[in-house]
Protein backbone atom coordinates (compact mmCIF):
# COMPACT_ATOMS: atom_id res chain seq x y z
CA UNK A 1 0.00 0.00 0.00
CA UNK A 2 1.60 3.45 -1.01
CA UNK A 3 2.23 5.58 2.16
CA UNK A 4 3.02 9.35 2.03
CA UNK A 5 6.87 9.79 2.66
CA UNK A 6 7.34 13.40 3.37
CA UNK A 7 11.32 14.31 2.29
CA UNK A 8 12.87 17.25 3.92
CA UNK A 9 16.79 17.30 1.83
CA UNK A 10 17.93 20.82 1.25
CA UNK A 11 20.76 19.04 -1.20
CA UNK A 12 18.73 18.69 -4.71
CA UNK A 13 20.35 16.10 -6.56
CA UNK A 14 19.77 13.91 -2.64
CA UNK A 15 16.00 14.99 -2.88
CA UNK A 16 15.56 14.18 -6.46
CA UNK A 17 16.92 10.98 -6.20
CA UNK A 18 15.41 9.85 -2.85
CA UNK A 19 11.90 10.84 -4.50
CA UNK A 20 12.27 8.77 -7.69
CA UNK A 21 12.93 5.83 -5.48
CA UNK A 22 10.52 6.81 -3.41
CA UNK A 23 7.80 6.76 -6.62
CA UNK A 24 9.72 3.61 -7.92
CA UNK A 25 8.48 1.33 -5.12
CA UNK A 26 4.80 2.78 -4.94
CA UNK A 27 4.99 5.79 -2.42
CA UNK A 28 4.06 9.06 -2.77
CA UNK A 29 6.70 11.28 -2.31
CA UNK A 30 5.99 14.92 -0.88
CA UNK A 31 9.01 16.84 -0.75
CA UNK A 32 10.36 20.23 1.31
CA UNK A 33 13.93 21.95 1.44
CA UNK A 34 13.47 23.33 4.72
CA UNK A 35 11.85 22.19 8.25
CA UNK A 36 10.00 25.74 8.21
CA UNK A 37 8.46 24.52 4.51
CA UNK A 38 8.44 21.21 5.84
CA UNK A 39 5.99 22.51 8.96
CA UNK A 40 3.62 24.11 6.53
CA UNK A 41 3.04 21.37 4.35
CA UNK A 42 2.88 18.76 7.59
CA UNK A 43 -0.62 21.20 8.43
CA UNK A 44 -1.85 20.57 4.97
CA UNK A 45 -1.11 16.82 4.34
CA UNK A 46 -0.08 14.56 7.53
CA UNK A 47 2.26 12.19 5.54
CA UNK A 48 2.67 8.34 6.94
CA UNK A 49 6.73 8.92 7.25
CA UNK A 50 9.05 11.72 7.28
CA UNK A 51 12.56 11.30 5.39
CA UNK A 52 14.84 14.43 7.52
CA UNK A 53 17.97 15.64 6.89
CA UNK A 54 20.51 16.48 9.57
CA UNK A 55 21.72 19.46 8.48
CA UNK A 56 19.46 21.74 7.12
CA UNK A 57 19.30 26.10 6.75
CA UNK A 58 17.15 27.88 10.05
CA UNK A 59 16.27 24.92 11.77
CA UNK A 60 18.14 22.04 12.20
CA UNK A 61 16.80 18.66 11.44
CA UNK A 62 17.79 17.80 14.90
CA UNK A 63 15.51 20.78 16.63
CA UNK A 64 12.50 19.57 14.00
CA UNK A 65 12.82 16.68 15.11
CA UNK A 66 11.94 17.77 18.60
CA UNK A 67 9.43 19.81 17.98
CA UNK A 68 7.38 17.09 15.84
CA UNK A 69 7.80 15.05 18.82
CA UNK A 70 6.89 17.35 21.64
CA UNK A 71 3.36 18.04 19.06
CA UNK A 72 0.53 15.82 20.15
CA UNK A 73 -0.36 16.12 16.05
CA UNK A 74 2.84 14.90 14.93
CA UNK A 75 4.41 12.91 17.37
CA UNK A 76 3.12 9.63 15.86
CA UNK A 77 4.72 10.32 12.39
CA UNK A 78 7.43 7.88 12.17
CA UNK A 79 10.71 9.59 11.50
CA UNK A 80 14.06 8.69 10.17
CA UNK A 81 17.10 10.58 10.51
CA UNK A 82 19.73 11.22 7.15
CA UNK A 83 22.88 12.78 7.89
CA UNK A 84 26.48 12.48 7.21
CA UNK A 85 27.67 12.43 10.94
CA UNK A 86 28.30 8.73 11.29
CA UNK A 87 29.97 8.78 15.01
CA UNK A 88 28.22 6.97 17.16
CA UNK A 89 27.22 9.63 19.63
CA UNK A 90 25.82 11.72 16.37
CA UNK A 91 23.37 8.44 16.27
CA UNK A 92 22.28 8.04 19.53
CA UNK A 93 21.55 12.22 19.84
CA UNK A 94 19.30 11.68 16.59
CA UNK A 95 17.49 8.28 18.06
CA UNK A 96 17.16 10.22 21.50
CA UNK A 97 15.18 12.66 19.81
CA UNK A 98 12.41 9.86 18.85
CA UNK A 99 13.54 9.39 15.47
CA UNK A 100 12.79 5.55 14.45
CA UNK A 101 15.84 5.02 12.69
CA UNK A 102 19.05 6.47 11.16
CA UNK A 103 20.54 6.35 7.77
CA UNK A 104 24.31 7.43 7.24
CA UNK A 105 25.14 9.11 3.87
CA UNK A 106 25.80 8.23 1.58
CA UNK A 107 22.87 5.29 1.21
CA UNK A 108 22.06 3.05 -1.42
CA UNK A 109 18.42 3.86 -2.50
CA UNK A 110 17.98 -0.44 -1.53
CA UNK A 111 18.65 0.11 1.96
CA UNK A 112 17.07 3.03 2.48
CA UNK A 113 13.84 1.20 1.13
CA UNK A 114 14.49 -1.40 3.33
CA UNK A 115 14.67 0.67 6.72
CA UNK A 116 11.32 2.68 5.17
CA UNK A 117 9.94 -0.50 4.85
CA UNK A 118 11.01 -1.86 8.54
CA UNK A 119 9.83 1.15 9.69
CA UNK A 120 6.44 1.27 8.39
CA UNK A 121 5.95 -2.68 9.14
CA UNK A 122 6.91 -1.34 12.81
CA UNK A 123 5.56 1.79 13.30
CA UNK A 124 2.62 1.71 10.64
CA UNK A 125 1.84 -1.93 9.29
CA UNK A 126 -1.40 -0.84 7.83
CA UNK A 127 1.01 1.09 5.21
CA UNK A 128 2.90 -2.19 4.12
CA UNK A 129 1.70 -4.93 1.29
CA UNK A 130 1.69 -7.55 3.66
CA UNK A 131 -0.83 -9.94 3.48
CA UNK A 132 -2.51 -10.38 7.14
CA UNK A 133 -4.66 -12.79 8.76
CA UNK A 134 -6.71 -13.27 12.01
CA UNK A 135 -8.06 -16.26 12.83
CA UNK A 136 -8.59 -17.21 9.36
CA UNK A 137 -9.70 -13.92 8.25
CA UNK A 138 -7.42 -13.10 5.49
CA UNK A 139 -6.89 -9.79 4.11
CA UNK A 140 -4.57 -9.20 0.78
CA UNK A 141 -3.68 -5.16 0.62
CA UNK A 142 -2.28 -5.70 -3.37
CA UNK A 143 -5.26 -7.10 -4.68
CA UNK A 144 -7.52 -5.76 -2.29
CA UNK A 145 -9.12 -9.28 -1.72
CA UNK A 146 -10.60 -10.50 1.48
CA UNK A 147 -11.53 -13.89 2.22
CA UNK A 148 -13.51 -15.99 5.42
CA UNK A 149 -11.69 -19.22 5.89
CA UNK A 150 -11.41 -19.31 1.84
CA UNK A 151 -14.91 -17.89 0.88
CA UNK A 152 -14.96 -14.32 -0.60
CA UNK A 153 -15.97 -11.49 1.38
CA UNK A 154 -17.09 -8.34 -0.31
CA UNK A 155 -16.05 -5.04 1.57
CA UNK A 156 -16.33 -0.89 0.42
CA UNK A 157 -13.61 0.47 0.06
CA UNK A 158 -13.67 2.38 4.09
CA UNK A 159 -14.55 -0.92 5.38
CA UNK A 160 -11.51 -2.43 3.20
CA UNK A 161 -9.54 0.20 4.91
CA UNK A 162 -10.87 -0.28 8.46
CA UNK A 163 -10.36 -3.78 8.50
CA UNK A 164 -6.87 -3.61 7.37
CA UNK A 165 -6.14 -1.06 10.35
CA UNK A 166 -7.99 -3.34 12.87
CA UNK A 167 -6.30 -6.20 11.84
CA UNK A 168 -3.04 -4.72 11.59
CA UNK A 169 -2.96 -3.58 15.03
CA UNK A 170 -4.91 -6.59 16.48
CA UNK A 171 -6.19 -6.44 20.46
CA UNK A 172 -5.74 -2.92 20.80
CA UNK A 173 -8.84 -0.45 21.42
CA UNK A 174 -9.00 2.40 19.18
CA UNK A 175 -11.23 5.44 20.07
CA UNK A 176 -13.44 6.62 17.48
CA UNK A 177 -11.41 9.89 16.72
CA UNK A 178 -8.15 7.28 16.23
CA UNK A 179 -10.03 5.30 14.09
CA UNK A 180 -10.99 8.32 12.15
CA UNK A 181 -7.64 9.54 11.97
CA UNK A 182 -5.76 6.48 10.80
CA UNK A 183 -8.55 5.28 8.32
CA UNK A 184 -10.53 8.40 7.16
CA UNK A 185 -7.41 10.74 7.77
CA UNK A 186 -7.44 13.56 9.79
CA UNK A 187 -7.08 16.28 7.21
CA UNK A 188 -11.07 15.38 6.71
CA UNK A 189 -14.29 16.28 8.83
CA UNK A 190 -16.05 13.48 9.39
CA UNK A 191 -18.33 13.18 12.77
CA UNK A 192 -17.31 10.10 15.12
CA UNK A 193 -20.48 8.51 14.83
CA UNK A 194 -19.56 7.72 11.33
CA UNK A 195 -17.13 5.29 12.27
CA UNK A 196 -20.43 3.25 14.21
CA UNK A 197 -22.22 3.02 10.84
CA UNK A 198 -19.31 1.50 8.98
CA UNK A 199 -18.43 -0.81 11.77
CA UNK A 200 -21.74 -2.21 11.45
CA UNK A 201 -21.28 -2.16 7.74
CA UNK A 202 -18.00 -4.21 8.66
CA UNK A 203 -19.96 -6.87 10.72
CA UNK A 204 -22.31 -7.31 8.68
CA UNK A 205 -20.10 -8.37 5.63
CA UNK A 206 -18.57 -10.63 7.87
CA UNK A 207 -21.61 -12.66 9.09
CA UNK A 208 -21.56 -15.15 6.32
CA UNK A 209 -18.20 -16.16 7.25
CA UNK A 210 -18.88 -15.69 10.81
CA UNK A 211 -15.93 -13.59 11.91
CA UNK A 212 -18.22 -10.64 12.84
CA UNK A 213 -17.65 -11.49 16.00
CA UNK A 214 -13.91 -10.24 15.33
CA UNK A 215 -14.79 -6.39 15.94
CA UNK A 216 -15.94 -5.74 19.16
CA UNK A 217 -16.92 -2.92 21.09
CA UNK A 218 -15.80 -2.09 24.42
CA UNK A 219 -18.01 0.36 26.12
CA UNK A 220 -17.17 3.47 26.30
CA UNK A 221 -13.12 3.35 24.68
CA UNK A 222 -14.09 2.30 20.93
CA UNK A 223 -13.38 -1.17 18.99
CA UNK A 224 -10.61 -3.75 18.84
CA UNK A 225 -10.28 -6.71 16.48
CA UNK A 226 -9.78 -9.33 18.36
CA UNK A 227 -7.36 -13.04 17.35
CA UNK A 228 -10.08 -15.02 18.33
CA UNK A 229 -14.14 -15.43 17.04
C-alpha cells in the first residue's frame, strides 16, 4: 500500500533521487527543502513517514525533530534521521530525539527502502503490502481481496480500509477519533459517529463467514479486532 513519505533534503540532486525511489516502489513522495516549509506542508497533508535531513538552513533537522515530537499532532509520524555524521554519539543524539531510525550518507536507495519499509511494518503496518490474517480472516492489501476461511468477502472500500487497520494492530482499542484519523485521515471532517455506521457495515459483511464477531466494542473506549471469534 503506497504511504506518504514526506522528504525534507535541502541538497537537490539527494532529494531528487530519494523521490524517484521513493515513486519507484509505490509511495508518494511529498518533498520540502526546509523544516520551516516542511511545517507548513505537515498542516496541509499529515504524511505516513518523514525522510529528515541532519543538516538543514534555520532549523536544524535535529531541533524539527523535537518539535514534531513534543506536538501531540505529529508525534506519531514515524521519523528517520539522514545525515552524514556517522559517530556513534551523532546516532544516539538523533534516536534520543524519537527518530525511528538512522541512515548514514551516503545510502544506497535499496537500503534506504528497506529501513522505510522496517519502519512502516513497525511503526505503521497498515502502510505495508503484507498480506494479514486473524483467525482465518485473510486480508490481501495488493489485490484488495478478502476472504472468510477461503470464501470471498465483499467489503467498500472504508470498510476495506478499516479492517486492514484493525487487523493490523490486532487487540488494541482504538477510540473513534483514532479510528478516524488512521482510516478516514485527519485532514477530513467526518463526525465520530460515522465510524459506528461503517463498523456495522463491517460486521455485517462478515456474518456469512462468521468472523463478525472479530470487531468488538468495548463500552465506552471504541473497537478492537480481536485473534479469536
Amino acid at each position: 500500500m503506497a504511504a506518504t513519505v514526506l522528504v525534507v533534503e535541502d541538497e537537490p540532486a539527494i532529494q531528487e533521487l530519494i523521490a524517484f525511489n521513493l515513486k519507484q516502489t509505490g509511495h508518494v513522495a511529498l518533498t520540502a527543502t526546509s523544516a520551516e516549509l516542511a511545517d507548513r506542508m505537515i498542516k496541509e497533508t499529515m504524511p505516513d513517514l518523514i525522510l529528515l535531513d541532519w543538516m538543514l538552513p534555520g532549523m536544524s533537522g535535529i531541533e524539527f525533530a523535537r518539535k514534531l515530537k513534543a506536538d501531540a499532532f505529529t508525534k506519531s509520524i514515524p521519523l528517520i534521521m539522514l545525515t552524514a555524521r556517522g559517530e556513534e554519539q551523532d546516532k544516539v543524539r538523533g534516536l534520543e530525539t524519537g527518530a525511528d531510525d538512522y541512515v548514514t550518507k551516503p545510502f544506497s536507495p535499496r537500503e534506504l527502502s528497506a529501513r522505510i519499509k522496517a519502519v512502516l511494518r513497525r511503526r505503521a503496518p497498515q502502510m505495508t503490502d503484507d498480506q494479514v490474517e486473524v483467525a482465518g480472516l485473510a486480508l490481501d492489501p495488493i489485490t484488495h481481496r478478502v476472504t472468510g476461511n477461503g470464501a470471498s468477502v465483499d467489503l467498500g472500500p472504508t470498510e476495506f480500509r478499516l479492517l486492514h487497520f484493525l487487523m493490523t494492530h490486532p487487540e488494541r482499542v482504538h477510540s473513534r477519533t483514532q479510528l478516524l484519523d488512521n482510516v478516514w485521515g485527519n485532514q477530513v471532517y467526518v463526525e465520530e459517529r460515522t465510524v459506528d455506521v461503517h463498523i456495522r457495515r463491517l460486521r455485517r459483511a462478515l456474518e456469512p463467514t462468521q468472523h463478525d464477531n472479530l470487531v468488538q466494542t468495548v463500552r465506552g473506549s471504541g473497537y478492537r479486532l480481536s485473534h479469536r471469534v
